[in-house]
PDB file of N, CA and C in Angstrom:
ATOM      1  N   UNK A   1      14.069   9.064 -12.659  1.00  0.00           N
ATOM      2  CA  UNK A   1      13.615   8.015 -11.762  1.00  0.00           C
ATOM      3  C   UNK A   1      12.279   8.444 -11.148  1.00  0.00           C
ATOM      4  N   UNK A   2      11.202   7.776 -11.148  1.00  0.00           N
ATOM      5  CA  UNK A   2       9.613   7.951 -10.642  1.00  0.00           C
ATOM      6  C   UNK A   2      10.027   7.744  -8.891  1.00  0.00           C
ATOM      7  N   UNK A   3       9.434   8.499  -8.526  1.00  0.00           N
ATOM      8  CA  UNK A   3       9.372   8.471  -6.913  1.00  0.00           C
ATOM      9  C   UNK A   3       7.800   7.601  -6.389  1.00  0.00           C
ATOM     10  N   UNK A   4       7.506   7.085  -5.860  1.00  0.00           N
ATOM     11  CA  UNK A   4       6.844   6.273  -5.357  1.00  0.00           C
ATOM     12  C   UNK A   4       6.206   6.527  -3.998  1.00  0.00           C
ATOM     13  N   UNK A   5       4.865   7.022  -3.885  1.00  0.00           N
ATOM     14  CA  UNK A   5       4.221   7.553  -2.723  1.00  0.00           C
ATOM     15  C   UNK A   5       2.989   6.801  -2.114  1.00  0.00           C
ATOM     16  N   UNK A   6       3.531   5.855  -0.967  1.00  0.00           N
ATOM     17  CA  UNK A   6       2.376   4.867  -0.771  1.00  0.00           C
ATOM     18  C   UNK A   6       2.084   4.745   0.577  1.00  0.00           C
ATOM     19  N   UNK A   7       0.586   5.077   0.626  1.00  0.00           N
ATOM     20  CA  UNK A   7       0.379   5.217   1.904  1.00  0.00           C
ATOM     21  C   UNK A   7      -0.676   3.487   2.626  1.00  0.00           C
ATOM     22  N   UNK A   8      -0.515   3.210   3.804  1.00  0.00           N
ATOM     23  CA  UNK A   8      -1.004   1.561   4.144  1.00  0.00           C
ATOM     24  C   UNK A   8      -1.198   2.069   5.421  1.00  0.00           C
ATOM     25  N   UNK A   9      -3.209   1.978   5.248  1.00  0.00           N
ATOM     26  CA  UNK A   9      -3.888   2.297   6.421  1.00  0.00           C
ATOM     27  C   UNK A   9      -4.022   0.955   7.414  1.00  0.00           C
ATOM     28  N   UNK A  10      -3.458   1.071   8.394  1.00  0.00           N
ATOM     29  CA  UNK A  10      -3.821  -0.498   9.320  1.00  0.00           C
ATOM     30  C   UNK A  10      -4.380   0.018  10.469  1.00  0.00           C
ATOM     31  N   UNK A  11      -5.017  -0.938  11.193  1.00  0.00           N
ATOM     32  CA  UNK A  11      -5.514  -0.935  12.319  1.00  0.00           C
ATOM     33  C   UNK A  11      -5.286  -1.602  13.354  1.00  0.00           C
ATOM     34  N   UNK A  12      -4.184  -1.042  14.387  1.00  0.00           N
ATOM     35  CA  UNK A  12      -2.858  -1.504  14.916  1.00  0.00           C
ATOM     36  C   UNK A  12      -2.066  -1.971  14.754  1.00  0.00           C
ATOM     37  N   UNK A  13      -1.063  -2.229  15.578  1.00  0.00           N
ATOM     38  CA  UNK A  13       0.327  -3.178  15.244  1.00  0.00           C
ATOM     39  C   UNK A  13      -0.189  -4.643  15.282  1.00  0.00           C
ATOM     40  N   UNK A  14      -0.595  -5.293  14.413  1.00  0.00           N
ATOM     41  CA  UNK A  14      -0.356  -6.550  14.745  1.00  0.00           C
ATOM     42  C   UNK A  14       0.280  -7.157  13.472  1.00  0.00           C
ATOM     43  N   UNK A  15       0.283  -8.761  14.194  1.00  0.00           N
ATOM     44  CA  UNK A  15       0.838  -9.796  12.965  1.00  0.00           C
ATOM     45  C   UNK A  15       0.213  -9.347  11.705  1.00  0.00           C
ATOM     46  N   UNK A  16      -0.285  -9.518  11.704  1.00  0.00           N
ATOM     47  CA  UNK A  16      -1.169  -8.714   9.660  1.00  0.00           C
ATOM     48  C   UNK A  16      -0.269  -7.651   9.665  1.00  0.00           C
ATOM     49  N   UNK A  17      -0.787  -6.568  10.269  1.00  0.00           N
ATOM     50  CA  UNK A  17       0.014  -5.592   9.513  1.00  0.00           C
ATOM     51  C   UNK A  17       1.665  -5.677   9.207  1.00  0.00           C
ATOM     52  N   UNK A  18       2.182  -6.025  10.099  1.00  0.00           N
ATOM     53  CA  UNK A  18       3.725  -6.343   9.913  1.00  0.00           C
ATOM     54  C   UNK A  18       3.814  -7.054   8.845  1.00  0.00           C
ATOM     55  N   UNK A  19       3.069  -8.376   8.477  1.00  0.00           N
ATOM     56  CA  UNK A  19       3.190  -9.047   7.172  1.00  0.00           C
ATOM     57  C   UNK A  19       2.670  -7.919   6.211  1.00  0.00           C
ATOM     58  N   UNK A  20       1.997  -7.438   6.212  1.00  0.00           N
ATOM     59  CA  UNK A  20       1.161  -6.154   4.728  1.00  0.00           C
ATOM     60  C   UNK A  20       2.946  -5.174   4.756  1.00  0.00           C
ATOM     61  N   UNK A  21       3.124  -5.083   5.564  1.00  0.00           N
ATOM     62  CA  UNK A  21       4.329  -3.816   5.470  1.00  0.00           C
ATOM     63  C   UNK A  21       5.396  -4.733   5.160  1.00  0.00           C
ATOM     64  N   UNK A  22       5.995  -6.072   5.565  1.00  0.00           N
ATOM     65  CA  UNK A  22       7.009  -6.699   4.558  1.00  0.00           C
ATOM     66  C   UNK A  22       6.960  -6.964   3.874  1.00  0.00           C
ATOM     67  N   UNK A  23       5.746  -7.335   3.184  1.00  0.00           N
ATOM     68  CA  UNK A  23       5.356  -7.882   1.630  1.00  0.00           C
ATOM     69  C   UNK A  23       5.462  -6.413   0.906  1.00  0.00           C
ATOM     70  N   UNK A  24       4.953  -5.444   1.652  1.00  0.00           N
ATOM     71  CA  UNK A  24       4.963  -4.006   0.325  1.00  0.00           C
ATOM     72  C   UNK A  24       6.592  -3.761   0.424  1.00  0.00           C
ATOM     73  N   UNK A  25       7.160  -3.590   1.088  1.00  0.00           N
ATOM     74  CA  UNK A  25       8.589  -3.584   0.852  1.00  0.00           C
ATOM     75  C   UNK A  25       9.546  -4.577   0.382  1.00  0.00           C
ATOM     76  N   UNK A  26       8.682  -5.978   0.024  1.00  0.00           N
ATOM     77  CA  UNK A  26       9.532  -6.500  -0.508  1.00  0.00           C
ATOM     78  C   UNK A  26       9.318  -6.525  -2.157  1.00  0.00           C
ATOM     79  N   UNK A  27       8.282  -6.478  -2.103  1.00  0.00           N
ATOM     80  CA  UNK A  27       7.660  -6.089  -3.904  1.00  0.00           C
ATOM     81  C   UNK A  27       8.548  -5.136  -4.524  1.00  0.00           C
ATOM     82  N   UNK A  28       8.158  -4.117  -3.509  1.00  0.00           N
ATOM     83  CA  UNK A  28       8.989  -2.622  -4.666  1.00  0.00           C
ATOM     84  C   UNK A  28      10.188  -2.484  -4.138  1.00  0.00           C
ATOM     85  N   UNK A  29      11.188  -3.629  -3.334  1.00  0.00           N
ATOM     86  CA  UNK A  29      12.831  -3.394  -3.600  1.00  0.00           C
ATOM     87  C   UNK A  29      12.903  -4.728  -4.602  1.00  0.00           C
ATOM     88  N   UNK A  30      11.927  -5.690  -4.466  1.00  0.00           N
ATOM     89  CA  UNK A  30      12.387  -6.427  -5.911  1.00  0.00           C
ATOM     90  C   UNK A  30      11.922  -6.307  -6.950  1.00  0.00           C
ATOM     91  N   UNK A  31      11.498  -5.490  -7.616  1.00  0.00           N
ATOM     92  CA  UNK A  31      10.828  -4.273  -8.626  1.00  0.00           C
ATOM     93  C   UNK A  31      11.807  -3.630  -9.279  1.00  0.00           C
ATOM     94  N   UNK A  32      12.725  -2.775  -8.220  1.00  0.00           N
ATOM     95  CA  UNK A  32      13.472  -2.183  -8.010  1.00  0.00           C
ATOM     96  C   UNK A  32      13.094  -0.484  -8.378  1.00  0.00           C
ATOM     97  N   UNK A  33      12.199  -0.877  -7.432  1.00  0.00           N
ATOM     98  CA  UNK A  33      11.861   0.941  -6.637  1.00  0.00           C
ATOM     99  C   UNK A  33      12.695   1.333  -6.086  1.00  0.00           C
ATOM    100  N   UNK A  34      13.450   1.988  -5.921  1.00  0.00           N
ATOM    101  CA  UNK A  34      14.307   2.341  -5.292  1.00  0.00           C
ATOM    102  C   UNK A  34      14.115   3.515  -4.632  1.00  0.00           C
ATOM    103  N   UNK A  35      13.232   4.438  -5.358  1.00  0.00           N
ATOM    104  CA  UNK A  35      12.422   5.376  -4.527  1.00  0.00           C
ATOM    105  C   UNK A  35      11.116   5.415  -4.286  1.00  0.00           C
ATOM    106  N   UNK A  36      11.048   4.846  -2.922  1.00  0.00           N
ATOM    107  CA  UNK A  36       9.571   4.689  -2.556  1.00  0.00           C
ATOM    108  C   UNK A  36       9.526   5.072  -1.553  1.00  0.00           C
ATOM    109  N   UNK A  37       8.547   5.961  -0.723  1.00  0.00           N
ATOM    110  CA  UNK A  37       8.037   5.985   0.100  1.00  0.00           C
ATOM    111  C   UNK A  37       6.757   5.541   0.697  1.00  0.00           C
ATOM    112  N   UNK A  38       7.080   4.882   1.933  1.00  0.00           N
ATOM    113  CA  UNK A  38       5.879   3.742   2.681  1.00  0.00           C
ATOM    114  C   UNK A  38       5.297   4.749   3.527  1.00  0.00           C
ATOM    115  N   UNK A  39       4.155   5.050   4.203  1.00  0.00           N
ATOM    116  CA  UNK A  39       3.834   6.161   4.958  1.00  0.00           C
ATOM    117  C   UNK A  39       2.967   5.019   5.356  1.00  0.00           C
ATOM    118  N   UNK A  40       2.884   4.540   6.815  1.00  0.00           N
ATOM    119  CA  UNK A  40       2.433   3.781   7.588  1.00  0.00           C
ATOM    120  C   UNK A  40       1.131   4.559   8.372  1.00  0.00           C
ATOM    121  N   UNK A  41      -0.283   4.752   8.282  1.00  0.00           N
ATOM    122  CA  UNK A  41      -1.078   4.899   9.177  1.00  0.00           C
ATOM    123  C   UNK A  41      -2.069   4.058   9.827  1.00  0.00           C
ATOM    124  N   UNK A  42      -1.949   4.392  10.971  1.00  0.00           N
ATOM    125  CA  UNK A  42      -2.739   3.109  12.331  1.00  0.00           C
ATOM    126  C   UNK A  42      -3.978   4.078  12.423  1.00  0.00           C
ATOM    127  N   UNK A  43      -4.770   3.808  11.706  1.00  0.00           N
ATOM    128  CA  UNK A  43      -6.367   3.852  11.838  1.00  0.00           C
ATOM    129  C   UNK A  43      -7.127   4.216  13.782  1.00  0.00           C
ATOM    130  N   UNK A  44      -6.588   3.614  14.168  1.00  0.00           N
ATOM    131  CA  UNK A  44      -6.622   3.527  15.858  1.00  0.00           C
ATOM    132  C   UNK A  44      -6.429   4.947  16.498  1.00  0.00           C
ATOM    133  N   UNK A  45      -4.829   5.491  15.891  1.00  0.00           N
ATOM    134  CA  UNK A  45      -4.270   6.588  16.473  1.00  0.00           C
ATOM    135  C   UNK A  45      -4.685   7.840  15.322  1.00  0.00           C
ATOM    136  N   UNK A  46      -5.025   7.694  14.650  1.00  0.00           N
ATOM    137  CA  UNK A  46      -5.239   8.978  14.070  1.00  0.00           C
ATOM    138  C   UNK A  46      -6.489   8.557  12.538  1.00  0.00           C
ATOM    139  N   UNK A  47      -7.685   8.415  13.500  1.00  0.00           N
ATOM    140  CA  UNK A  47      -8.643   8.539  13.057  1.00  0.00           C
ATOM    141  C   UNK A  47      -9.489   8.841  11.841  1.00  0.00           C
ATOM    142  N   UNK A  48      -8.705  10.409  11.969  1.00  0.00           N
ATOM    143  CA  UNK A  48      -9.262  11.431  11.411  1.00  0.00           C
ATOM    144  C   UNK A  48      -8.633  11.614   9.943  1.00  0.00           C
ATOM    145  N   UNK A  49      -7.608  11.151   9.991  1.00  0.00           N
ATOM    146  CA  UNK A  49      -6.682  10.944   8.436  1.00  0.00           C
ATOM    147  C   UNK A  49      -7.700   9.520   7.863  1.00  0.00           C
ATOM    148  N   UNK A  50      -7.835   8.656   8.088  1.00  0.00           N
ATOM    149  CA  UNK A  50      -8.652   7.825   7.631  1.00  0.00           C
ATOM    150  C   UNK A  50     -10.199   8.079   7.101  1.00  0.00           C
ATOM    151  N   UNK A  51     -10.690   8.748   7.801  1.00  0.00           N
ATOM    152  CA  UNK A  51     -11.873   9.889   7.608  1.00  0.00           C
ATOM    153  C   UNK A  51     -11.969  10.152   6.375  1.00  0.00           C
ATOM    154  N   UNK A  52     -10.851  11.319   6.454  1.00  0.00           N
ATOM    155  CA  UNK A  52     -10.611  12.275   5.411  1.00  0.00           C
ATOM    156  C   UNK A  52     -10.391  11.402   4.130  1.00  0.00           C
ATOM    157  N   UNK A  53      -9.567  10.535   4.100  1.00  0.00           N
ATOM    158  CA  UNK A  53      -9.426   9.507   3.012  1.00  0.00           C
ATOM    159  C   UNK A  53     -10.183   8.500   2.982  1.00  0.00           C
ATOM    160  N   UNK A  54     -11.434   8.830   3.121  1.00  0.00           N
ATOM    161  CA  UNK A  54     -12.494   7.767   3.135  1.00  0.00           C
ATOM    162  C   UNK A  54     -12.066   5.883   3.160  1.00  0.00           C
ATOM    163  N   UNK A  55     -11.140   5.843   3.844  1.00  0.00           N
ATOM    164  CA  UNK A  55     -10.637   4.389   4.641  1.00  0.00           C
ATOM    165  C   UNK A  55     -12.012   3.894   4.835  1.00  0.00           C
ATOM    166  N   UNK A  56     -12.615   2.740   4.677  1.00  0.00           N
ATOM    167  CA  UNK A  56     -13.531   1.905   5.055  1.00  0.00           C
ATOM    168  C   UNK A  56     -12.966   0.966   5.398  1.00  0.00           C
ATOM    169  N   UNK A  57     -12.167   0.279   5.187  1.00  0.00           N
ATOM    170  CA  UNK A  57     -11.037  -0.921   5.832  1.00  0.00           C
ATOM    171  C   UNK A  57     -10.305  -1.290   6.101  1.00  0.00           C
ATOM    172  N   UNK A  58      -9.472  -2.031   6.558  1.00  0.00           N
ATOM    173  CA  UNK A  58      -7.491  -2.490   6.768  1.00  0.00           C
ATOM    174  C   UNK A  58      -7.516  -3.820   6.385  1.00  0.00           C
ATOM    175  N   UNK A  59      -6.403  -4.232   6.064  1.00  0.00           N
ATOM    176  CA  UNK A  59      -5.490  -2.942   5.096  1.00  0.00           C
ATOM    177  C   UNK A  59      -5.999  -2.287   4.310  1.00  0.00           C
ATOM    178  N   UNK A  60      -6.047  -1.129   3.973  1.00  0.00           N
ATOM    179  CA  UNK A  60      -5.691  -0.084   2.942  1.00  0.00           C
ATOM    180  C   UNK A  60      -4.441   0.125   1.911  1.00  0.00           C
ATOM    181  N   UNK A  61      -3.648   0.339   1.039  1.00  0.00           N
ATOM    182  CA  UNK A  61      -2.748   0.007   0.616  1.00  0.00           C
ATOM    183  C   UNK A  61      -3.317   1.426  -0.623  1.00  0.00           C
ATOM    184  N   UNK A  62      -2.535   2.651  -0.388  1.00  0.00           N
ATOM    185  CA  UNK A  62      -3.234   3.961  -1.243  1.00  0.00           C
ATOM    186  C   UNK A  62      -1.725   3.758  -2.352  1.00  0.00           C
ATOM    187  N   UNK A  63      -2.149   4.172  -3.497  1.00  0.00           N
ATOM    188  CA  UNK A  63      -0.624   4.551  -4.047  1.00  0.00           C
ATOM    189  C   UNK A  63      -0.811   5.778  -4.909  1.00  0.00           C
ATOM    190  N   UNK A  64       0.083   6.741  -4.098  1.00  0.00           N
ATOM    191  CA  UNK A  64      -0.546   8.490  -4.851  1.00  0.00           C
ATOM    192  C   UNK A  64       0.256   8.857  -5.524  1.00  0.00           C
ATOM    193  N   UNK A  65       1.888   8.179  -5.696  1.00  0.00           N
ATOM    194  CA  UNK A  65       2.533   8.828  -6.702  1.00  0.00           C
ATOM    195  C   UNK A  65       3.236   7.833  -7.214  1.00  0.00           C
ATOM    196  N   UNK A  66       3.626   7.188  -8.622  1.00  0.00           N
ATOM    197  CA  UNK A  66       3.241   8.248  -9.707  1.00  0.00           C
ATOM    198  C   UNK A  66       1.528   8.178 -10.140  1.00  0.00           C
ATOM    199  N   UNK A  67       0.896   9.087 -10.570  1.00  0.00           N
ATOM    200  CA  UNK A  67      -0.742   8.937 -10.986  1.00  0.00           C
ATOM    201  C   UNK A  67      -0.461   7.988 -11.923  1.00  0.00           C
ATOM    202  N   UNK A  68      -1.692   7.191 -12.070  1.00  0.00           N
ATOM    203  CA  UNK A  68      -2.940   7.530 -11.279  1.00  0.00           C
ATOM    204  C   UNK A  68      -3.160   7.453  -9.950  1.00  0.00           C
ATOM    205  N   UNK A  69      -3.950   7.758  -9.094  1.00  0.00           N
ATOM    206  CA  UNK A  69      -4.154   6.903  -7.840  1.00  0.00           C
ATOM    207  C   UNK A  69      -4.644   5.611  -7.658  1.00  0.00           C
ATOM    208  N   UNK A  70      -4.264   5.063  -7.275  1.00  0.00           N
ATOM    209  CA  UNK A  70      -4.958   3.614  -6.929  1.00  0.00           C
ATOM    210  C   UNK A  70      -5.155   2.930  -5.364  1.00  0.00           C
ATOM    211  N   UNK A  71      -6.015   2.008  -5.136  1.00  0.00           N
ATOM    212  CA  UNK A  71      -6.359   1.368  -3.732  1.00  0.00           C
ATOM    213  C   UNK A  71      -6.798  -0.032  -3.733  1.00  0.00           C
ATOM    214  N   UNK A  72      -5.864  -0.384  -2.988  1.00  0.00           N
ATOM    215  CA  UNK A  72      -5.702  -1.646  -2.986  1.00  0.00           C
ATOM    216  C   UNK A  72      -6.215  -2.069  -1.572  1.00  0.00           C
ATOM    217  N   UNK A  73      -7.123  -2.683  -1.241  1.00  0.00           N
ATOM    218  CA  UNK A  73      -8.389  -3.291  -0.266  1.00  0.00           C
ATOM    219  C   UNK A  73      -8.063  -4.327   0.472  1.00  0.00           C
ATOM    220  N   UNK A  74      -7.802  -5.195   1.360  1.00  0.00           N
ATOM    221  CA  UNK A  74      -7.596  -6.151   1.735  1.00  0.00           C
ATOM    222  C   UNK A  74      -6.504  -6.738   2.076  1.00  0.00           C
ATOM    223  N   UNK A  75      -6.280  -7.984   1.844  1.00  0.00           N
ATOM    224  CA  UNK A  75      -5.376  -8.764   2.451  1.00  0.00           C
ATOM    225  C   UNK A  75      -4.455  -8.720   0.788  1.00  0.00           C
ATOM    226  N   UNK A  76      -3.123  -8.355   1.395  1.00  0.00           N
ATOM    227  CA  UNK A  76      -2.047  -7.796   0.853  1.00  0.00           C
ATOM    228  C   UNK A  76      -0.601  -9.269   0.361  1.00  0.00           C
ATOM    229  N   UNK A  77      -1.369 -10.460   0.675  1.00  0.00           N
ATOM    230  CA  UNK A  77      -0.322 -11.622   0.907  1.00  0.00           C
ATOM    231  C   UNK A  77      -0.251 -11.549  -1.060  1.00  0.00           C
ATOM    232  N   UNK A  78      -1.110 -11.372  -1.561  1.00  0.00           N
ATOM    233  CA  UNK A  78      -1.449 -12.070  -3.013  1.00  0.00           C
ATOM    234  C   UNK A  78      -0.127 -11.046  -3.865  1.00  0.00           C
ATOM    235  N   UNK A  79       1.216 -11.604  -4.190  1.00  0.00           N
ATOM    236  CA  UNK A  79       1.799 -10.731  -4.805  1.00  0.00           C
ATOM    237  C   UNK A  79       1.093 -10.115  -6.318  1.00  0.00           C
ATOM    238  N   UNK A  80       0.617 -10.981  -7.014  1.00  0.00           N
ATOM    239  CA  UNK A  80       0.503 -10.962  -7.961  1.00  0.00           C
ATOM    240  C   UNK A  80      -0.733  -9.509  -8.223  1.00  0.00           C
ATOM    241  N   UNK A  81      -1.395  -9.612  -7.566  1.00  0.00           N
ATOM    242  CA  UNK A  81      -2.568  -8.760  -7.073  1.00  0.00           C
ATOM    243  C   UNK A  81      -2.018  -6.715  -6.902  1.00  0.00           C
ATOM    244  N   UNK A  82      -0.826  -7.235  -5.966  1.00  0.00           N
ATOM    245  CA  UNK A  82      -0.131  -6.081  -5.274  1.00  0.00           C
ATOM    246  C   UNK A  82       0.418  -5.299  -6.582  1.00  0.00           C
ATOM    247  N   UNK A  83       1.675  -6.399  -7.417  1.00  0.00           N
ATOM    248  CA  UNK A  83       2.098  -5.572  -8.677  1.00  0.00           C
ATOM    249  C   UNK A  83       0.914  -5.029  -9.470  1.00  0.00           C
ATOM    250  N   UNK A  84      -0.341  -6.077  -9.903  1.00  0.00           N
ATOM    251  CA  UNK A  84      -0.769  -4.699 -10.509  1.00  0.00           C
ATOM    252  C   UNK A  84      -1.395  -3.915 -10.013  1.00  0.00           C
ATOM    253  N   UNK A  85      -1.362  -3.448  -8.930  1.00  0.00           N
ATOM    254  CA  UNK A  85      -2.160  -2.306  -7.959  1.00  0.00           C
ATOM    255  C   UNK A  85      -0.958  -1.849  -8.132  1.00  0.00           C
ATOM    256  N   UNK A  86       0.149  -1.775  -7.928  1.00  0.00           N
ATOM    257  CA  UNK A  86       1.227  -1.051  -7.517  1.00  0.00           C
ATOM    258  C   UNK A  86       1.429  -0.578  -9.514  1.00  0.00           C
ATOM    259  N   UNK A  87       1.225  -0.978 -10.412  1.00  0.00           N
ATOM    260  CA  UNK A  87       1.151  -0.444 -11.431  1.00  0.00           C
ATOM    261  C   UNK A  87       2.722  -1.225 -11.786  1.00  0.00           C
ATOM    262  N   UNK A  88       2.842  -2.271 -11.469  1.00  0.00           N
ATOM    263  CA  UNK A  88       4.404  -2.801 -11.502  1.00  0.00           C
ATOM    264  C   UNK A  88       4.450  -4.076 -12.730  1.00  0.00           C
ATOM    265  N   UNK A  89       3.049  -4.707 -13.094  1.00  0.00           N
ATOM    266  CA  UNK A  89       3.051  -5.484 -14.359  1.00  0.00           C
ATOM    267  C   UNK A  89       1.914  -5.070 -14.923  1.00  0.00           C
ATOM    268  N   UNK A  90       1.913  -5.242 -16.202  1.00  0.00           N
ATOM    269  CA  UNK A  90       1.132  -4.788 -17.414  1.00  0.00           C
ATOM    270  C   UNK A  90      -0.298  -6.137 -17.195  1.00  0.00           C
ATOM    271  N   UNK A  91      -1.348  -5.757 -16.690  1.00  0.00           N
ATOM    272  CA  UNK A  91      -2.653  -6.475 -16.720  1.00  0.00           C
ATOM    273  C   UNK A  91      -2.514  -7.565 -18.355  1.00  0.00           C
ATOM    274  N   UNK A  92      -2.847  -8.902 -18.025  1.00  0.00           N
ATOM    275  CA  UNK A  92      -3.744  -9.967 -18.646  1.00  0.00           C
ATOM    276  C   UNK A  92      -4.675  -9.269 -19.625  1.00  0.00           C
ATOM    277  N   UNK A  93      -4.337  -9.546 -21.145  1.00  0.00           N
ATOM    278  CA  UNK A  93      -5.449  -9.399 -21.640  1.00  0.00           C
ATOM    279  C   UNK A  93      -6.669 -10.243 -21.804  1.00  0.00           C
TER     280      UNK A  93
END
């Protein structure tokens, strides 16, 4: 079973982010990820992790395991968008 390591940079608690964090959890339990980890960071409170991961915006939406890495930019509503960032359907030829 692939373990699933995804990190979603926001910039505070608000309505957006709460929608970006139910939509990513609802993708990969109806996927059926079953092992995923969501690692929630607020841009606001800890800066310096955003820095380091060259964050330029929110949402952020990182996915570090399984490789490749990938980053997903923006507004997070578009499922279709999310699976293939999340590496969850095979791209349109």
């Amino acid at each position: 079973m692939t373990k699933h390591l995804l990190k979603l940079y926001i910039a505070g608690r608000t309505e957006r982010s709460d929608l970006a964090i139910a939509r990513i959890n609802e993708v990969c339990q109806s996927k059926g990820m079953e092992e995923f980890e969501l690692v929630v960071i607020d841009v606001l409170e800890r800066p310096q992790l955003a820095e380091d991961e060259k964050i330029l915006a929110t949402p952020t939406l990182v996915k570090e395991l399984p490789p490749p890495l990938k980053r997903i930019v923006g507004d997070l509503s578009d499922k279709e968008k999310l699976l293939i960032g999340l590496d969850l359907v095979p791209r349109s030829q």
